[in-house]
ModelCIF file with pLDDT and N, C-alpha, C, O atoms, coordinates in Angstrom:
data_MODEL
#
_entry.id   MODEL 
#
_entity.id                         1 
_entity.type                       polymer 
_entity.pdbx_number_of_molecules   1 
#
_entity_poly.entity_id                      1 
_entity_poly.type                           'polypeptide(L)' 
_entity_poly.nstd_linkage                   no 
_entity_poly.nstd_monomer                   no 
_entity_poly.pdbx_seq_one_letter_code       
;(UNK)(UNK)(UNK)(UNK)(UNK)(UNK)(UNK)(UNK)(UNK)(UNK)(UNK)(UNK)(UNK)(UNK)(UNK)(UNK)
(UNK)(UNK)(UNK)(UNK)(UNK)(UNK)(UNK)(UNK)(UNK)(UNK)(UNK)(UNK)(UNK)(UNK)(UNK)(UNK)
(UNK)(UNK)(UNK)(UNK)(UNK)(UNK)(UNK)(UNK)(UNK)(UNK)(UNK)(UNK)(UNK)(UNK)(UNK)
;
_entity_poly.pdbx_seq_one_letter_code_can   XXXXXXXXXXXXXXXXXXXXXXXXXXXXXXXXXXXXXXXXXXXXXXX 
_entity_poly.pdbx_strand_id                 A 
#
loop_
_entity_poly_seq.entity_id 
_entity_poly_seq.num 
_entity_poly_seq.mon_id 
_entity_poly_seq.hetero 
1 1  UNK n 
1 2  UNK n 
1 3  UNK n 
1 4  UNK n 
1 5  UNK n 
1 6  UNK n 
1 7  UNK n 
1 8  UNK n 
1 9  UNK n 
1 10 UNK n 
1 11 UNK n 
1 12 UNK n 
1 13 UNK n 
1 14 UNK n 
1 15 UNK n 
1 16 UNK n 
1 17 UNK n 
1 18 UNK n 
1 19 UNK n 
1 20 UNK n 
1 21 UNK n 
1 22 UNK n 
1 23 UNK n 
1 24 UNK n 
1 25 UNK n 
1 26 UNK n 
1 27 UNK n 
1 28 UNK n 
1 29 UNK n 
1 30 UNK n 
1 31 UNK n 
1 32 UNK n 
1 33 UNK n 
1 34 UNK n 
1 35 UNK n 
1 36 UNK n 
1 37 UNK n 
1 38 UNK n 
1 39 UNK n 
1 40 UNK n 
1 41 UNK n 
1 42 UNK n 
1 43 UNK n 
1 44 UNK n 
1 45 UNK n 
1 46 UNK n 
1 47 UNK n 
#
_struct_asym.id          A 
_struct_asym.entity_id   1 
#
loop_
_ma_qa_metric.id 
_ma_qa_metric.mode 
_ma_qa_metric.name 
_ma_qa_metric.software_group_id 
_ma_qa_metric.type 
1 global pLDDT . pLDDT 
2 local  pLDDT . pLDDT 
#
_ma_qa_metric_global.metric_id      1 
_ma_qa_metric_global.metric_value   85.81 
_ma_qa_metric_global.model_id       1 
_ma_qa_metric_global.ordinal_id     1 
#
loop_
_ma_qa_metric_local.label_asym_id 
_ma_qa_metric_local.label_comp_id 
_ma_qa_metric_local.label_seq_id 
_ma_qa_metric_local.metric_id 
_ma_qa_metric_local.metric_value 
_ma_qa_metric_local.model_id 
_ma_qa_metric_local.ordinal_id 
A UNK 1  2 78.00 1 1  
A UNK 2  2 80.00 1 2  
A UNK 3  2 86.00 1 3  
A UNK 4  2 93.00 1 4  
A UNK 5  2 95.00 1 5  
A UNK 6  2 94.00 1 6  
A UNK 7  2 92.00 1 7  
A UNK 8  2 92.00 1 8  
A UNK 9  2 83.00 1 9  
A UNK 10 2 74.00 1 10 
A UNK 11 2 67.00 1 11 
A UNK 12 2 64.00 1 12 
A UNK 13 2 62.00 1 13 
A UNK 14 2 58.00 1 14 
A UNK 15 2 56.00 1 15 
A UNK 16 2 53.00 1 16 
A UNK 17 2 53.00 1 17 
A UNK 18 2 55.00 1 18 
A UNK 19 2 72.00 1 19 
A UNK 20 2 83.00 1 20 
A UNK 21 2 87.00 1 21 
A UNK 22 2 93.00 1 22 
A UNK 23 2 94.00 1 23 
A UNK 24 2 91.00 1 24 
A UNK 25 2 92.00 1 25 
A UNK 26 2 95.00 1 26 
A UNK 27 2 94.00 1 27 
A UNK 28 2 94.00 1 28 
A UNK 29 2 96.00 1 29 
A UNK 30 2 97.00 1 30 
A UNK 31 2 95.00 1 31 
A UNK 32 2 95.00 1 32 
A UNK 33 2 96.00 1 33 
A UNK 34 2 93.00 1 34 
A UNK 35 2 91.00 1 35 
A UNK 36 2 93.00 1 36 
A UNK 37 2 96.00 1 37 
A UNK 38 2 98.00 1 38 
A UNK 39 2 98.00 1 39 
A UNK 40 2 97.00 1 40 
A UNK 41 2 97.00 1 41 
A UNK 42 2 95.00 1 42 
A UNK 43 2 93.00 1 43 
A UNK 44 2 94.00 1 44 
A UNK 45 2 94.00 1 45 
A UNK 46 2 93.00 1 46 
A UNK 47 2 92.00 1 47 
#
loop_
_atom_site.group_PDB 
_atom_site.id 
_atom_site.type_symbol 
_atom_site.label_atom_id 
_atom_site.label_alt_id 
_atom_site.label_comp_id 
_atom_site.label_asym_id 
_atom_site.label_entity_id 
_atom_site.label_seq_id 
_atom_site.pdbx_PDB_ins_code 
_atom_site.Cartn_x 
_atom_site.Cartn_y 
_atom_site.Cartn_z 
_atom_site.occupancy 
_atom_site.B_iso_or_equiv 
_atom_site.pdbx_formal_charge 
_atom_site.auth_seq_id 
_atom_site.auth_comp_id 
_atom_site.auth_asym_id 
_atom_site.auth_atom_id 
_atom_site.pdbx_PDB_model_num 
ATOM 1   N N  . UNK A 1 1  ? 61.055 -65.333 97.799  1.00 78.00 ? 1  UNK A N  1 
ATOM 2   C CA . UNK A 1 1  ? 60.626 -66.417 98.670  1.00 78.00 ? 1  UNK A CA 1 
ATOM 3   C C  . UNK A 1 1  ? 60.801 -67.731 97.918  1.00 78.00 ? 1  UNK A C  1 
ATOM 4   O O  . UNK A 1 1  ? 59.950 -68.131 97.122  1.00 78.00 ? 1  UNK A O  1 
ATOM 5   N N  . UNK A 1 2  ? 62.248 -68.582 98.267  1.00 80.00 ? 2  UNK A N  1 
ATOM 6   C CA . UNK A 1 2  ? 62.022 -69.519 97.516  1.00 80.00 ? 2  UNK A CA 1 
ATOM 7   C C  . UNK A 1 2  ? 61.212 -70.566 97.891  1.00 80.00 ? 2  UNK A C  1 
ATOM 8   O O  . UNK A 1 2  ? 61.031 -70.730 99.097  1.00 80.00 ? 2  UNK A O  1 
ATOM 9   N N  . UNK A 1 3  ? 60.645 -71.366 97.039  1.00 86.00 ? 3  UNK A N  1 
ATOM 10  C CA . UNK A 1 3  ? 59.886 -72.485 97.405  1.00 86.00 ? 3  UNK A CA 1 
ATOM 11  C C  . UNK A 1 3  ? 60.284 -73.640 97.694  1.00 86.00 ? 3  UNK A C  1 
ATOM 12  O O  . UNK A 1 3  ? 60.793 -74.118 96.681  1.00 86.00 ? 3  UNK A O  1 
ATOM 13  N N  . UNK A 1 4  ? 60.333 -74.496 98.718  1.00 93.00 ? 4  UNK A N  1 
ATOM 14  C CA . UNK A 1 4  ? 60.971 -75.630 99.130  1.00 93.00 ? 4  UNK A CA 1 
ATOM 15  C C  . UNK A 1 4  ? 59.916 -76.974 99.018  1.00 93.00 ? 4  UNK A C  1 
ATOM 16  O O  . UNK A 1 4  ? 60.256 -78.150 99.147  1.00 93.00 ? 4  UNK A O  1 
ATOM 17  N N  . UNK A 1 5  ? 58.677 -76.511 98.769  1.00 95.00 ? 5  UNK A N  1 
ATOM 18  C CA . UNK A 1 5  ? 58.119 -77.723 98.839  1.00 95.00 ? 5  UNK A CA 1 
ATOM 19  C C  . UNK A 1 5  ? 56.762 -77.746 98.357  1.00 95.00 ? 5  UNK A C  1 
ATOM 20  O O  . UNK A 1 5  ? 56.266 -76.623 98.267  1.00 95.00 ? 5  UNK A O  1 
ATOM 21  N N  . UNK A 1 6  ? 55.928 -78.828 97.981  1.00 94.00 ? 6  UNK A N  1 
ATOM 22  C CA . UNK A 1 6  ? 54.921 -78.316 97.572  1.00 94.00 ? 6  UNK A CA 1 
ATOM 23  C C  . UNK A 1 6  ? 53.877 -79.670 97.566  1.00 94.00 ? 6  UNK A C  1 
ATOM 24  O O  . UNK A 1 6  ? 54.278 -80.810 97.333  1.00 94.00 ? 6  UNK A O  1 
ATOM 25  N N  . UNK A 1 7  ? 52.888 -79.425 97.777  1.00 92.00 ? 7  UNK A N  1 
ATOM 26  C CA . UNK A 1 7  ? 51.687 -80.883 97.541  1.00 92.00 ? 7  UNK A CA 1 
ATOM 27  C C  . UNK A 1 7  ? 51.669 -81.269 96.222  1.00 92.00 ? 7  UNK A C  1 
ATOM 28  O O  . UNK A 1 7  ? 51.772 -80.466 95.294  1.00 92.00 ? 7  UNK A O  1 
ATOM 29  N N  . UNK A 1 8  ? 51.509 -82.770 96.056  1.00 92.00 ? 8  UNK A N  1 
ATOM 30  C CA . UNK A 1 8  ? 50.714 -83.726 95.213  1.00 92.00 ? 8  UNK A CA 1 
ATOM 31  C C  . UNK A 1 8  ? 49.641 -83.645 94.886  1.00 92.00 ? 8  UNK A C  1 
ATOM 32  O O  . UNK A 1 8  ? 48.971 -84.270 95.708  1.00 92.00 ? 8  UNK A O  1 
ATOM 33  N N  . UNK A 1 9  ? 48.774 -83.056 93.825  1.00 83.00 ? 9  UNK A N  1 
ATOM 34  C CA . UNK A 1 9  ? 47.491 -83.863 93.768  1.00 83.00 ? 9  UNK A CA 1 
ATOM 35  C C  . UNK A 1 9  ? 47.315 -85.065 93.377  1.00 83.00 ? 9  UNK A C  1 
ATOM 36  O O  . UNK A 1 9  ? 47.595 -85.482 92.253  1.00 83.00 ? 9  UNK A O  1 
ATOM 37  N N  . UNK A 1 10 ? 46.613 -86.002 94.711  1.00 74.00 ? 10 UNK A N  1 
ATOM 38  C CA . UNK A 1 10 ? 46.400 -87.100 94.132  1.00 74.00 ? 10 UNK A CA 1 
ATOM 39  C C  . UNK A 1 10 ? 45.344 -87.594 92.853  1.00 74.00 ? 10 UNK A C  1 
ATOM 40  O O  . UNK A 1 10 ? 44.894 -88.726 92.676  1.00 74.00 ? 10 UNK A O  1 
ATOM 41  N N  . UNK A 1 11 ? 45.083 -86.244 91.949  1.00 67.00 ? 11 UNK A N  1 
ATOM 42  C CA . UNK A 1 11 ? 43.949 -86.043 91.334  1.00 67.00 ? 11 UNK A CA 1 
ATOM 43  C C  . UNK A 1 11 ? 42.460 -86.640 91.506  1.00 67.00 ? 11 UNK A C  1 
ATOM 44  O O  . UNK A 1 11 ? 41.741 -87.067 90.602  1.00 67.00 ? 11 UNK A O  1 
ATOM 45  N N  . UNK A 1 12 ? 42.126 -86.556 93.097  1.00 64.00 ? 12 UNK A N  1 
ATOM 46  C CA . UNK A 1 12 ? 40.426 -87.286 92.975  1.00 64.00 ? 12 UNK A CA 1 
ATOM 47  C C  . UNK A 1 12 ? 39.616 -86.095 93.035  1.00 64.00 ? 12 UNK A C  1 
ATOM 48  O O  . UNK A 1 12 ? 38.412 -86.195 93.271  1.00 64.00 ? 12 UNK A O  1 
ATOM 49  N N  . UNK A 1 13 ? 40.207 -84.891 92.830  1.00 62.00 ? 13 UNK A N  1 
ATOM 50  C CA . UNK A 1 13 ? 38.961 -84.474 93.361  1.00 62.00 ? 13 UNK A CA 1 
ATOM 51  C C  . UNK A 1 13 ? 38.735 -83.239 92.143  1.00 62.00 ? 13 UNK A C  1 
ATOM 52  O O  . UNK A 1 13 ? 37.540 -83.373 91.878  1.00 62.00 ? 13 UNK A O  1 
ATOM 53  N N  . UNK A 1 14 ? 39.163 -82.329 91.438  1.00 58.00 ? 14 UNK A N  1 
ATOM 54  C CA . UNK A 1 14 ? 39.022 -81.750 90.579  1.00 58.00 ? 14 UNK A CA 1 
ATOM 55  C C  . UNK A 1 14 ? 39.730 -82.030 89.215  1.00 58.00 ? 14 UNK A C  1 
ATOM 56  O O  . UNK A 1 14 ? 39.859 -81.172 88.341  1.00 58.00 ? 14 UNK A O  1 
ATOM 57  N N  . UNK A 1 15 ? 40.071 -83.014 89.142  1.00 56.00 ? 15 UNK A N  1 
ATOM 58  C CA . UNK A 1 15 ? 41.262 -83.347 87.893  1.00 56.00 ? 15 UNK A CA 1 
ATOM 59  C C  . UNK A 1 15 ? 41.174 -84.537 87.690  1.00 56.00 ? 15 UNK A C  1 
ATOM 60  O O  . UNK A 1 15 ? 41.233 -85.282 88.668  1.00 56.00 ? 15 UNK A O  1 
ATOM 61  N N  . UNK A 1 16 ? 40.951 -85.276 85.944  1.00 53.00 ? 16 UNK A N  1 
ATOM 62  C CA . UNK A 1 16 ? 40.128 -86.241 85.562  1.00 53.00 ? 16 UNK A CA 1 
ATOM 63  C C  . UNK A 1 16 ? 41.146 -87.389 86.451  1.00 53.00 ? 16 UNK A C  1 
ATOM 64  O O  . UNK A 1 16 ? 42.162 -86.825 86.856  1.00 53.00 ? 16 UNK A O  1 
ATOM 65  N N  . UNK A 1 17 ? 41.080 -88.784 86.807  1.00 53.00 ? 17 UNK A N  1 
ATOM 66  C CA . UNK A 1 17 ? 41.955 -89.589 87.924  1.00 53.00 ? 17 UNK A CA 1 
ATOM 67  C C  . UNK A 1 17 ? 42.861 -89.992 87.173  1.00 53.00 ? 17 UNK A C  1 
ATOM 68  O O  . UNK A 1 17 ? 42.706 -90.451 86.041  1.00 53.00 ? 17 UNK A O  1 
ATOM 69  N N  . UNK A 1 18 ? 43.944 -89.833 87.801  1.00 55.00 ? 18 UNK A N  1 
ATOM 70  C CA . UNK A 1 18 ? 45.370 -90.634 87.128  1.00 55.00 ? 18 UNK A CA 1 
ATOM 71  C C  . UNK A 1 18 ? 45.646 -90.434 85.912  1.00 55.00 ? 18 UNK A C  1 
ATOM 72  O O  . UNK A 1 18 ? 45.809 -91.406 85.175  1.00 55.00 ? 18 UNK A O  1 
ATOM 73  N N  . UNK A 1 19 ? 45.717 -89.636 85.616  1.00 72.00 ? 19 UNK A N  1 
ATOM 74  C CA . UNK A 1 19 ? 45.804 -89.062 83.970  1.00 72.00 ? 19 UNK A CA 1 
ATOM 75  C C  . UNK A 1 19 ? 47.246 -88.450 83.551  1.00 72.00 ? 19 UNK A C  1 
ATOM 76  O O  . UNK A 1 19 ? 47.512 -87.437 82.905  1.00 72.00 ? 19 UNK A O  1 
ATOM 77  N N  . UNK A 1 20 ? 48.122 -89.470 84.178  1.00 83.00 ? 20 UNK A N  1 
ATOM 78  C CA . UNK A 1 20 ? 49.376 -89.253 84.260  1.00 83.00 ? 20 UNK A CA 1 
ATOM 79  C C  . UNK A 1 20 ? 49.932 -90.688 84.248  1.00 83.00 ? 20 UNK A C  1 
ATOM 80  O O  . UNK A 1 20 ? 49.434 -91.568 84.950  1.00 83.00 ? 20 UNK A O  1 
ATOM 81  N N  . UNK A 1 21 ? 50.812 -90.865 83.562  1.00 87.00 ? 21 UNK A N  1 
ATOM 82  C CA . UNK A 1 21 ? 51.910 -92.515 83.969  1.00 87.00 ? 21 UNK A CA 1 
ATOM 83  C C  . UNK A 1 21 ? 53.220 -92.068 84.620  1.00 87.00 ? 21 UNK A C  1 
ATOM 84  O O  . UNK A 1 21 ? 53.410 -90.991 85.186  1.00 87.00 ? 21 UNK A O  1 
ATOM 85  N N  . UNK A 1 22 ? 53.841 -92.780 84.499  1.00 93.00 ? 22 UNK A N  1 
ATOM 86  C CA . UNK A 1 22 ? 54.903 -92.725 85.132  1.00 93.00 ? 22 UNK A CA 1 
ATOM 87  C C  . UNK A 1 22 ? 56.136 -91.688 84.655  1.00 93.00 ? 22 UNK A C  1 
ATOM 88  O O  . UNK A 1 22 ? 56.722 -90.919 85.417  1.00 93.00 ? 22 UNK A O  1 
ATOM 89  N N  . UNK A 1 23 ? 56.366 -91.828 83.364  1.00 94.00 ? 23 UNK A N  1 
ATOM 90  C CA . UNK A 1 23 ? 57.216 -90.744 82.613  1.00 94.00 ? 23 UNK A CA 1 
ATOM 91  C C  . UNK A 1 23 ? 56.538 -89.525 82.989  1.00 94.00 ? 23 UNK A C  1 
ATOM 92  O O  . UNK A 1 23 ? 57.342 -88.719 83.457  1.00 94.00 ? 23 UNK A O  1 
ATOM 93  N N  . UNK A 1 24 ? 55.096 -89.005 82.947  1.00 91.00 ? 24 UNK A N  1 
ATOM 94  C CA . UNK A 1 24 ? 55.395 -87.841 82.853  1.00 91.00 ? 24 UNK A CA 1 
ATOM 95  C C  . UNK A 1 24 ? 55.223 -87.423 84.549  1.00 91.00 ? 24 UNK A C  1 
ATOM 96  O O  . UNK A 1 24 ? 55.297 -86.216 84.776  1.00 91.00 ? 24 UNK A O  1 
ATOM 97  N N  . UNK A 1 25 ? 55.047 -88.146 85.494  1.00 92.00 ? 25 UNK A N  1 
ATOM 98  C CA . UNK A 1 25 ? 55.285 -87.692 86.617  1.00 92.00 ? 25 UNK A CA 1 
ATOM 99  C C  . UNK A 1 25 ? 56.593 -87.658 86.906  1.00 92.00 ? 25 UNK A C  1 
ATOM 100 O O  . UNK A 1 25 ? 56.907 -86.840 87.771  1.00 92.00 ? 25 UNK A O  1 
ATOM 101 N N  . UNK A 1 26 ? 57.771 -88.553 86.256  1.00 95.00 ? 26 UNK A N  1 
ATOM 102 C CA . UNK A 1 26 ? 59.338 -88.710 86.242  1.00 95.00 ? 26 UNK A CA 1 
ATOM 103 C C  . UNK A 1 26 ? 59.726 -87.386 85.578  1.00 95.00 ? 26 UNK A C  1 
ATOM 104 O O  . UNK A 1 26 ? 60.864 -86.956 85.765  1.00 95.00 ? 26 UNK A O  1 
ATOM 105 N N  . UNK A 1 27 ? 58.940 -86.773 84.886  1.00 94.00 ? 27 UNK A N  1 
ATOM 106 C CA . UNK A 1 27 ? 59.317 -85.361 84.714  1.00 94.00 ? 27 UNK A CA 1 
ATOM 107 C C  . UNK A 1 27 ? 58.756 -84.047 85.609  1.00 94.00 ? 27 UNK A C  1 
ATOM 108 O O  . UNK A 1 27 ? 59.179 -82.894 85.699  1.00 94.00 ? 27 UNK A O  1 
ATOM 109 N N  . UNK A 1 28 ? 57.987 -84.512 86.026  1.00 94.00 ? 28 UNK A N  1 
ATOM 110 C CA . UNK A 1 28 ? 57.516 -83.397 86.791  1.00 94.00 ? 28 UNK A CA 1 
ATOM 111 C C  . UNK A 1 28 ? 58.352 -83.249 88.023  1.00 94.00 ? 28 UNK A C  1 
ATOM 112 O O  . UNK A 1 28 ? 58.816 -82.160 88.358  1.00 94.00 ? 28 UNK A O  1 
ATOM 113 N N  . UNK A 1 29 ? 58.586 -84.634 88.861  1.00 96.00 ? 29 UNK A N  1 
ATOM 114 C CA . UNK A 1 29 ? 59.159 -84.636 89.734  1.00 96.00 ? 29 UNK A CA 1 
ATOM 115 C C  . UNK A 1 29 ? 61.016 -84.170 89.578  1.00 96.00 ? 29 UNK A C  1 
ATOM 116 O O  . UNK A 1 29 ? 61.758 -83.580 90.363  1.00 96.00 ? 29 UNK A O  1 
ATOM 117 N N  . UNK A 1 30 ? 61.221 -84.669 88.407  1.00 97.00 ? 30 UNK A N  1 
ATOM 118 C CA . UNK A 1 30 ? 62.659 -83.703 87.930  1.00 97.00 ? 30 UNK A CA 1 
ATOM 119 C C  . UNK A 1 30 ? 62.507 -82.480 87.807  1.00 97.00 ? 30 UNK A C  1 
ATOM 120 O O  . UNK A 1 30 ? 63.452 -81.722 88.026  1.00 97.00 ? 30 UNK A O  1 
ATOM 121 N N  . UNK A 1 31 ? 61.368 -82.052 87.455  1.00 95.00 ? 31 UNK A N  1 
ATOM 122 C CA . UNK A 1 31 ? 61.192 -80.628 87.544  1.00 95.00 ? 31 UNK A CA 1 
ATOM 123 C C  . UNK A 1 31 ? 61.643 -79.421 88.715  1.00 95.00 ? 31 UNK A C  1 
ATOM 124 O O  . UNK A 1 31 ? 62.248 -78.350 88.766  1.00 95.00 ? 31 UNK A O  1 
ATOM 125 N N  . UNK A 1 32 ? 60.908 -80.378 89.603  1.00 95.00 ? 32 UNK A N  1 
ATOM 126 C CA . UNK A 1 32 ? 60.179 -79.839 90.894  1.00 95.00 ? 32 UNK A CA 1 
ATOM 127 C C  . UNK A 1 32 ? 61.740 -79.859 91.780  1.00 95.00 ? 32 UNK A C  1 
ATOM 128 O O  . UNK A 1 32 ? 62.095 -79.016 92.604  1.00 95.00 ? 32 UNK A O  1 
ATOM 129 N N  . UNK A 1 33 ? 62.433 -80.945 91.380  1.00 96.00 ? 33 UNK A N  1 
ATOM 130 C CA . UNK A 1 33 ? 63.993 -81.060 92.276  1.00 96.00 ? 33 UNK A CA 1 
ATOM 131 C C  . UNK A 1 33 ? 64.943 -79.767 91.331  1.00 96.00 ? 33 UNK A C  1 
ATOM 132 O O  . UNK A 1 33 ? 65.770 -79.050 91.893  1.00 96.00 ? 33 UNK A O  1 
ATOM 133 N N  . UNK A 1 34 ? 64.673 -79.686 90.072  1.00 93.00 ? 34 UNK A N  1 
ATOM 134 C CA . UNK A 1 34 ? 65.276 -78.480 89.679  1.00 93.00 ? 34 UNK A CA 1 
ATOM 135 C C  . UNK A 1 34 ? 65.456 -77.497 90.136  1.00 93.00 ? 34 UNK A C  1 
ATOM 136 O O  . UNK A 1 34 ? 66.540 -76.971 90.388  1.00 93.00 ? 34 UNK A O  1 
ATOM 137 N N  . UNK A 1 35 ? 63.968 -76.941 90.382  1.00 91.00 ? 35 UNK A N  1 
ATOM 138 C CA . UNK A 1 35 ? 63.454 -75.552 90.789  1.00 91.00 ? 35 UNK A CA 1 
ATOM 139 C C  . UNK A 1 35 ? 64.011 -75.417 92.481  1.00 91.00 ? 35 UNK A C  1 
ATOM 140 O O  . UNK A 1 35 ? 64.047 -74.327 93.053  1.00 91.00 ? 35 UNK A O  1 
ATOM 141 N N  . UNK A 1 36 ? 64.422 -76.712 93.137  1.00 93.00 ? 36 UNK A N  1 
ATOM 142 C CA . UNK A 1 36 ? 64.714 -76.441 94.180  1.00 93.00 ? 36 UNK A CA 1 
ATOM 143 C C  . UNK A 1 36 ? 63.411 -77.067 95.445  1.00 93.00 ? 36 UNK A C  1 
ATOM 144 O O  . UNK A 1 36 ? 63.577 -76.946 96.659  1.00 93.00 ? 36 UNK A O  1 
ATOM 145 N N  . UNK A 1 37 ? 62.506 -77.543 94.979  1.00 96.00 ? 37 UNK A N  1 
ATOM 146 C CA . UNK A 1 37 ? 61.633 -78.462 95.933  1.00 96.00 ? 37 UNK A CA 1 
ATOM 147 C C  . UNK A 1 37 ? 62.812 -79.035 96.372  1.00 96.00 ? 37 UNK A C  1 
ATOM 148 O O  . UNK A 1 37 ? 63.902 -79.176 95.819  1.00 96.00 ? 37 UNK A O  1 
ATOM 149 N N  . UNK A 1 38 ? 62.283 -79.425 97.774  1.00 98.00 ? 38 UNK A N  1 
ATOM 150 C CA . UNK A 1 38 ? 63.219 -81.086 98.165  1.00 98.00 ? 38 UNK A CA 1 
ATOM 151 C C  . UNK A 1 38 ? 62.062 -81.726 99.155  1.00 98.00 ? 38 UNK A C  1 
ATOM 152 O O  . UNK A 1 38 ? 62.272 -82.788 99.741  1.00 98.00 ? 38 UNK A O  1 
ATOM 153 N N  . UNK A 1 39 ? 60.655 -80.898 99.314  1.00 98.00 ? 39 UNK A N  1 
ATOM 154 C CA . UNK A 1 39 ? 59.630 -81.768 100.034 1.00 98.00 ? 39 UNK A CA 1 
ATOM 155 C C  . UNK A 1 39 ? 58.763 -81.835 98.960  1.00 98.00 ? 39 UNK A C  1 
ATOM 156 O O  . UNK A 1 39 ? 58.732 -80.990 98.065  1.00 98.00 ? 39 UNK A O  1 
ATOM 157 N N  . UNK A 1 40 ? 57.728 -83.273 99.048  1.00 97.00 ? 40 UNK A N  1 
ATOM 158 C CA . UNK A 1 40 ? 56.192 -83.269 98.439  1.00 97.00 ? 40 UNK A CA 1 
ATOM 159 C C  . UNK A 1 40 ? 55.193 -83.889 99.545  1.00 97.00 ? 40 UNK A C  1 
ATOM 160 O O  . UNK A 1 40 ? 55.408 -84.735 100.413 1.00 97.00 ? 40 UNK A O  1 
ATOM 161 N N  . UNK A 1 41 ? 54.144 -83.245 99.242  1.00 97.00 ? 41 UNK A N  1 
ATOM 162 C CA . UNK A 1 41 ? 52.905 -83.781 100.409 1.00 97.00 ? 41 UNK A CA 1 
ATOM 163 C C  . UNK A 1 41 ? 52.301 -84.160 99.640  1.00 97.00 ? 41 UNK A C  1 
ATOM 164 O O  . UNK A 1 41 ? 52.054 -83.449 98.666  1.00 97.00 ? 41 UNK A O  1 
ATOM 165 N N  . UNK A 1 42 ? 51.830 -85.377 99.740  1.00 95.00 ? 42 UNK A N  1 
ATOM 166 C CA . UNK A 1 42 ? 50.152 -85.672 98.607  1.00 95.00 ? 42 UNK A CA 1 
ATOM 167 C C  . UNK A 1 42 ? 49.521 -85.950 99.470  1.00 95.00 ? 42 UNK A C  1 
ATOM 168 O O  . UNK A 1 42 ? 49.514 -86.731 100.422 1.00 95.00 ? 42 UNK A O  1 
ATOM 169 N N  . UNK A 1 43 ? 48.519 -84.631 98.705  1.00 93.00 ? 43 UNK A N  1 
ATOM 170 C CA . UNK A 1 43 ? 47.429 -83.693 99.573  1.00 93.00 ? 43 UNK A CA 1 
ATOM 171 C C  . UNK A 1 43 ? 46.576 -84.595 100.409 1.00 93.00 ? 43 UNK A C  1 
ATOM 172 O O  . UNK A 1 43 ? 46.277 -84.411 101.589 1.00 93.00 ? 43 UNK A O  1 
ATOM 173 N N  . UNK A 1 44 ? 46.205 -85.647 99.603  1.00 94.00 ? 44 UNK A N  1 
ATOM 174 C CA . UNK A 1 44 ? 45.000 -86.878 100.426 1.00 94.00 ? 44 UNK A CA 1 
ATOM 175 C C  . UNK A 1 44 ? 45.569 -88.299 99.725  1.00 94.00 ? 44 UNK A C  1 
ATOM 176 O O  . UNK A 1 44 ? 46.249 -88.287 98.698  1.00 94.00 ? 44 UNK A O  1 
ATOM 177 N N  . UNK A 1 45 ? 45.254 -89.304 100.312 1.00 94.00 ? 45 UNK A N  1 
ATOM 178 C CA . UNK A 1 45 ? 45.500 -90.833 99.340  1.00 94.00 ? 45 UNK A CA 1 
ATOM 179 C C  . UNK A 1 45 ? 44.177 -91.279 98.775  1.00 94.00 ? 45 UNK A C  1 
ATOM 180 O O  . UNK A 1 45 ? 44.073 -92.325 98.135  1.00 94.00 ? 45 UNK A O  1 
ATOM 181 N N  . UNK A 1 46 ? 42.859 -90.222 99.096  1.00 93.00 ? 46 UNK A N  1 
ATOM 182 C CA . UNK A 1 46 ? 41.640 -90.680 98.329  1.00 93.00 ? 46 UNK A CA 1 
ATOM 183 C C  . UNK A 1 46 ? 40.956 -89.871 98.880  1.00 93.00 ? 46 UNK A C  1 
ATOM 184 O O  . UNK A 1 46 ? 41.027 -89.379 100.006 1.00 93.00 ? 46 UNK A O  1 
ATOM 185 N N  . UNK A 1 47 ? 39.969 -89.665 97.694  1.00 92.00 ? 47 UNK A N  1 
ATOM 186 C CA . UNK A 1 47 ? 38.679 -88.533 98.461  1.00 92.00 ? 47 UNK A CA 1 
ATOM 187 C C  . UNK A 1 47 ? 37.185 -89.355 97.886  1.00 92.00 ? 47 UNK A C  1 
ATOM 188 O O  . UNK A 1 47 ? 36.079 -88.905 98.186  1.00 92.00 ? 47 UNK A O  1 
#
């Protein structure tokens, strides 16, 4: 079952906030186009 897509956490709600910059989301998101994502949902814009 490949995976095509997957949510964002916008980290508010279990994961310390924004604890990410820009590089390492520029890697994650290269990641994620690797593996074959081509959708992202972020999950909420605030909780």
């Amino acid at each position: 079952l490949p995976i095509r897509a997957t949510f964002l956490d916008e980290i508010s709600w279990d994961i310390p906030h924004q604890n990410w910059g820009p590089h390492e989301w520029d890697r994650d998101f290269h990641a994620m186009k690797d593996m074959g994502i081509g959708t992202v949902v972020m999950i909420r814009s605030g909780l």
